[in-house]
PDB file of N, CA and C in Angstrom:
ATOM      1  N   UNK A   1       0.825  -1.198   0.000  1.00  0.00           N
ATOM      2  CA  UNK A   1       0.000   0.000   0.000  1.00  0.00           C
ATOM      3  C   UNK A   1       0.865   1.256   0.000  1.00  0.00           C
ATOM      4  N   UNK A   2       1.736   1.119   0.640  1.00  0.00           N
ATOM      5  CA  UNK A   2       3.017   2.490   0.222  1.00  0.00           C
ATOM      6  C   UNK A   2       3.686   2.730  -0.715  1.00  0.00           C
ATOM      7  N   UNK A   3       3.846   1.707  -1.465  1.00  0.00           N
ATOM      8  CA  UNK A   3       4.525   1.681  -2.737  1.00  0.00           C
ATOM      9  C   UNK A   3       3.312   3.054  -3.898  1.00  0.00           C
ATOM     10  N   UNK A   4       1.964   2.556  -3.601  1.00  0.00           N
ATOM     11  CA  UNK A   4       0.962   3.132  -4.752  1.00  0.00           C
ATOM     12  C   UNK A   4       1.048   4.152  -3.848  1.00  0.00           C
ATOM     13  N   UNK A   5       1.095   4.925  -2.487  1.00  0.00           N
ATOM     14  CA  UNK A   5       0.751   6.321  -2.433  1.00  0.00           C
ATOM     15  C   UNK A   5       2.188   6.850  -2.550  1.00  0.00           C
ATOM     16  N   UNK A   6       3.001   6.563  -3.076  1.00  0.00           N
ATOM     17  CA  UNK A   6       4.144   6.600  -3.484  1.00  0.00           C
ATOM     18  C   UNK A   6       4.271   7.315  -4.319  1.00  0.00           C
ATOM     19  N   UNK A   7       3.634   5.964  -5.392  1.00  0.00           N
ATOM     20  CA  UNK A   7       3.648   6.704  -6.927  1.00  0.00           C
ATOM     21  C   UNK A   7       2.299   7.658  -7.208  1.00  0.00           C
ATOM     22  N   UNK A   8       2.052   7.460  -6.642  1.00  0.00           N
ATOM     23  CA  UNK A   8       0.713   8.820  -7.006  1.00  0.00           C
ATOM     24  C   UNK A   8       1.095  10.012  -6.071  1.00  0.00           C
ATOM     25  N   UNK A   9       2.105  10.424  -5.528  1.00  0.00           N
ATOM     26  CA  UNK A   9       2.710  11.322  -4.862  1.00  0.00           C
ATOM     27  C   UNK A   9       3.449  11.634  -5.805  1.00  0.00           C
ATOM     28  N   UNK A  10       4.264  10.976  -6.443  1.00  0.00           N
ATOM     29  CA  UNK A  10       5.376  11.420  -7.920  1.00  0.00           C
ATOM     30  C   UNK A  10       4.756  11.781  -9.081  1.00  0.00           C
ATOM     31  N   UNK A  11       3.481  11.479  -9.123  1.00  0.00           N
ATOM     32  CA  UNK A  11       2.855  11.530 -10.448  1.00  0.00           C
ATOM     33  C   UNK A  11       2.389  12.636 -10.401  1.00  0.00           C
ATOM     34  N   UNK A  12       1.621  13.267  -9.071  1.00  0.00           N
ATOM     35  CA  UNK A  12       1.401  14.363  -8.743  1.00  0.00           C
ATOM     36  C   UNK A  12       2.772  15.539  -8.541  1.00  0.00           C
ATOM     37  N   UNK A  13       3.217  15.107  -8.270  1.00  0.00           N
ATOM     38  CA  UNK A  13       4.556  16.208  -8.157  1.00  0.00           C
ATOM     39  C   UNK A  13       4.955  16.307  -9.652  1.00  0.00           C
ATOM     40  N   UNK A  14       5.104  15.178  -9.970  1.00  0.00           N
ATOM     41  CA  UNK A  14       5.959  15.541 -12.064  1.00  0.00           C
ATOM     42  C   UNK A  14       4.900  15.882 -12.474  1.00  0.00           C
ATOM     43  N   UNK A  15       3.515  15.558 -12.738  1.00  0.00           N
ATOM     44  CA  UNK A  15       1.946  16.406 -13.310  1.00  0.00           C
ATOM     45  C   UNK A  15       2.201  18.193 -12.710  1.00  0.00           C
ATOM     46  N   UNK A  16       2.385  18.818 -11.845  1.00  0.00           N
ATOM     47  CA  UNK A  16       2.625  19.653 -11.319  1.00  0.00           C
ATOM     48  C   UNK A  16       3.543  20.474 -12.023  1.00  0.00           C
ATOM     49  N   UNK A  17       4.611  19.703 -12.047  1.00  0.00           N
ATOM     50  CA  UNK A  17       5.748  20.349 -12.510  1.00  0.00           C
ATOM     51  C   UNK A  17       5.603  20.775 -14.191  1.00  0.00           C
ATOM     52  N   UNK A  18       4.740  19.514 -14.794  1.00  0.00           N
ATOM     53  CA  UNK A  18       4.910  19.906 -16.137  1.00  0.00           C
ATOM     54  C   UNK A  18       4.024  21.248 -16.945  1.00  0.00           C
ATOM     55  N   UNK A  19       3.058  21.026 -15.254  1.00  0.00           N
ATOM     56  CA  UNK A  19       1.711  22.247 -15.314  1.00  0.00           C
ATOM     57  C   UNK A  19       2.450  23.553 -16.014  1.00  0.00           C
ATOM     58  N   UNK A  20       3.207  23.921 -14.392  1.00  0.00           N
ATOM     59  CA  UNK A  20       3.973  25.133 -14.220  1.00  0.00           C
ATOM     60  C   UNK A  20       5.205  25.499 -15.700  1.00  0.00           C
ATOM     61  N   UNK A  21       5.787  24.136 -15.929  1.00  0.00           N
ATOM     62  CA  UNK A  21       6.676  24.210 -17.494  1.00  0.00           C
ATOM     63  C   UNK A  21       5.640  24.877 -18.184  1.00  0.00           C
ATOM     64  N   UNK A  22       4.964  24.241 -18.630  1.00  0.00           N
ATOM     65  CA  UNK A  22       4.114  24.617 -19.724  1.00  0.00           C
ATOM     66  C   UNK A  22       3.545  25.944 -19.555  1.00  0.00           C
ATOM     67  N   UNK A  23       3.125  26.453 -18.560  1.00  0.00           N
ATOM     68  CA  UNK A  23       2.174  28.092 -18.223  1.00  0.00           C
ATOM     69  C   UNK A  23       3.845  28.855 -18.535  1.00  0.00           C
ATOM     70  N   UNK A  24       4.503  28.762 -18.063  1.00  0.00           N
ATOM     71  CA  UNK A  24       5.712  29.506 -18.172  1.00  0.00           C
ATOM     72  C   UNK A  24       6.086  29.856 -19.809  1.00  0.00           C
ATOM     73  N   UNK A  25       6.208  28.724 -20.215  1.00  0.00           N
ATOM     74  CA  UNK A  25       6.891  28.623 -21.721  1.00  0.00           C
ATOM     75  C   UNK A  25       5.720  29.890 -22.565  1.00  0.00           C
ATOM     76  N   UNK A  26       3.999  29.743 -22.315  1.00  0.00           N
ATOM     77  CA  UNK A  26       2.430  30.221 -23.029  1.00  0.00           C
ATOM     78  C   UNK A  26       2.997  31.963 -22.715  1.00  0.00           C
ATOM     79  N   UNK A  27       3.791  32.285 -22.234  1.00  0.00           N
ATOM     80  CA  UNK A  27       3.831  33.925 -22.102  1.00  0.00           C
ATOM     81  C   UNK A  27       5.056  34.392 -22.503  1.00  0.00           C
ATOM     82  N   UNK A  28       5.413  34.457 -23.382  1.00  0.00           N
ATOM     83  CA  UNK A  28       6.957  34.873 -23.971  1.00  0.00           C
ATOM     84  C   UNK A  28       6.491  36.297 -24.621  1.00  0.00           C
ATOM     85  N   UNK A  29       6.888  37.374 -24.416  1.00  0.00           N
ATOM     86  CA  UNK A  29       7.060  38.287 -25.099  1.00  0.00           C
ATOM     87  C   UNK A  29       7.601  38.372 -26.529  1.00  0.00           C
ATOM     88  N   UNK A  30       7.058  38.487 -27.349  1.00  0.00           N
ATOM     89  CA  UNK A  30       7.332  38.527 -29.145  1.00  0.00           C
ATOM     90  C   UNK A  30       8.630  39.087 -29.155  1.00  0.00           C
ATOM     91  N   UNK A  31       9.734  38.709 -29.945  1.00  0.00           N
ATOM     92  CA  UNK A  31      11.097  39.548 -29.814  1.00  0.00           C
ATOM     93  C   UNK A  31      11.118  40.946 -30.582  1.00  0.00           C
ATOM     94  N   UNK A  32      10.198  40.975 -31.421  1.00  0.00           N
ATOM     95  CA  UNK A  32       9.932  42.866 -32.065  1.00  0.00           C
ATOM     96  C   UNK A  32       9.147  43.884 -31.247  1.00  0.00           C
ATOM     97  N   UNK A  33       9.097  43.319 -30.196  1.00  0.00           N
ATOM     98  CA  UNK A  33       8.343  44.042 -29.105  1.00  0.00           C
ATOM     99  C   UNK A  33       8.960  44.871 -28.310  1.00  0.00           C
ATOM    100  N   UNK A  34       9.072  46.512 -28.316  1.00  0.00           N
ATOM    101  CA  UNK A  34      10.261  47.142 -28.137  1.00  0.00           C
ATOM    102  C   UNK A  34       9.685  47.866 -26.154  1.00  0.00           C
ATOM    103  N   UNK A  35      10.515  48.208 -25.520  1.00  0.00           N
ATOM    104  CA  UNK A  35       9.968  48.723 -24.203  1.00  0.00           C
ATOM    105  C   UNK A  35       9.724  50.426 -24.353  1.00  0.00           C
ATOM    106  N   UNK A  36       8.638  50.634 -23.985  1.00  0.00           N
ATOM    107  CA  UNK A  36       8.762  52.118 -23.843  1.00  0.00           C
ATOM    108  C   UNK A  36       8.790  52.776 -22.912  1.00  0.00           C
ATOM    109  N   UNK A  37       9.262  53.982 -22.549  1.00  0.00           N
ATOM    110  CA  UNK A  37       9.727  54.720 -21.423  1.00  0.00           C
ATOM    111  C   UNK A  37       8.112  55.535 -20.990  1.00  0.00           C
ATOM    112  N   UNK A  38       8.467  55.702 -19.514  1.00  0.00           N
ATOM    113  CA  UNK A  38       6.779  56.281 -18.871  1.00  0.00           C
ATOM    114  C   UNK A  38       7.427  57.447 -19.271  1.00  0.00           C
ATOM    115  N   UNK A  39       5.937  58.263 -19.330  1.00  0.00           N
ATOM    116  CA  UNK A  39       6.253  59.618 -19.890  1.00  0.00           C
ATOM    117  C   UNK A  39       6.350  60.646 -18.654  1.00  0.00           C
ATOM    118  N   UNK A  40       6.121  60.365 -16.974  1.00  0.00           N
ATOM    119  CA  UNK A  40       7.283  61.264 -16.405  1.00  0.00           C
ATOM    120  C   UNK A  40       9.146  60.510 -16.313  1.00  0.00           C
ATOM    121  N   UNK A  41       9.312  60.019 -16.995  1.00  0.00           N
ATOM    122  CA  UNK A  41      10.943  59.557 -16.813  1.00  0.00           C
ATOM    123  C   UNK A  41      11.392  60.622 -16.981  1.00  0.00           C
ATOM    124  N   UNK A  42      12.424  60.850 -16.139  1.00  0.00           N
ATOM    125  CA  UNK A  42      13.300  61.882 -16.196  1.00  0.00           C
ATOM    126  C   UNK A  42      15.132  61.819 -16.784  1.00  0.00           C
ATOM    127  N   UNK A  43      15.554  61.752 -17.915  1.00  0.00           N
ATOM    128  CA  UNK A  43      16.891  61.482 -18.241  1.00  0.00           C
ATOM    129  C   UNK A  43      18.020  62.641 -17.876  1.00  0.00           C
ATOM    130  N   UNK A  44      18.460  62.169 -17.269  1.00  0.00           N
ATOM    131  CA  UNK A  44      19.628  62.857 -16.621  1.00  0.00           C
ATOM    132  C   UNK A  44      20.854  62.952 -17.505  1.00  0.00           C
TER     133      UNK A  44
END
């Protein structure tokens, strides 16, 4: 009986993990996507 809450403890932890991979990878900023400065910035 420890062996199976075992593996359904790992399955849940690597299912988890691949969650978080995957949401991470879905938000990449486009690389022609340039930053723009707030318009009180002050350049010194």
């Amino acid at each position: 009986m420890g062996i199976v809450i075992f593996i359904v403890i790992i399955l849940c932890v690597v299912g988890g993990l691949l969650m978080l991979l995957r949401s991470a990878n879905g938000h990449k900023v486009p690389p022609n996507v340039k930053s723009q400065p707030y318009a009180d910035d002050e350049d010194d």
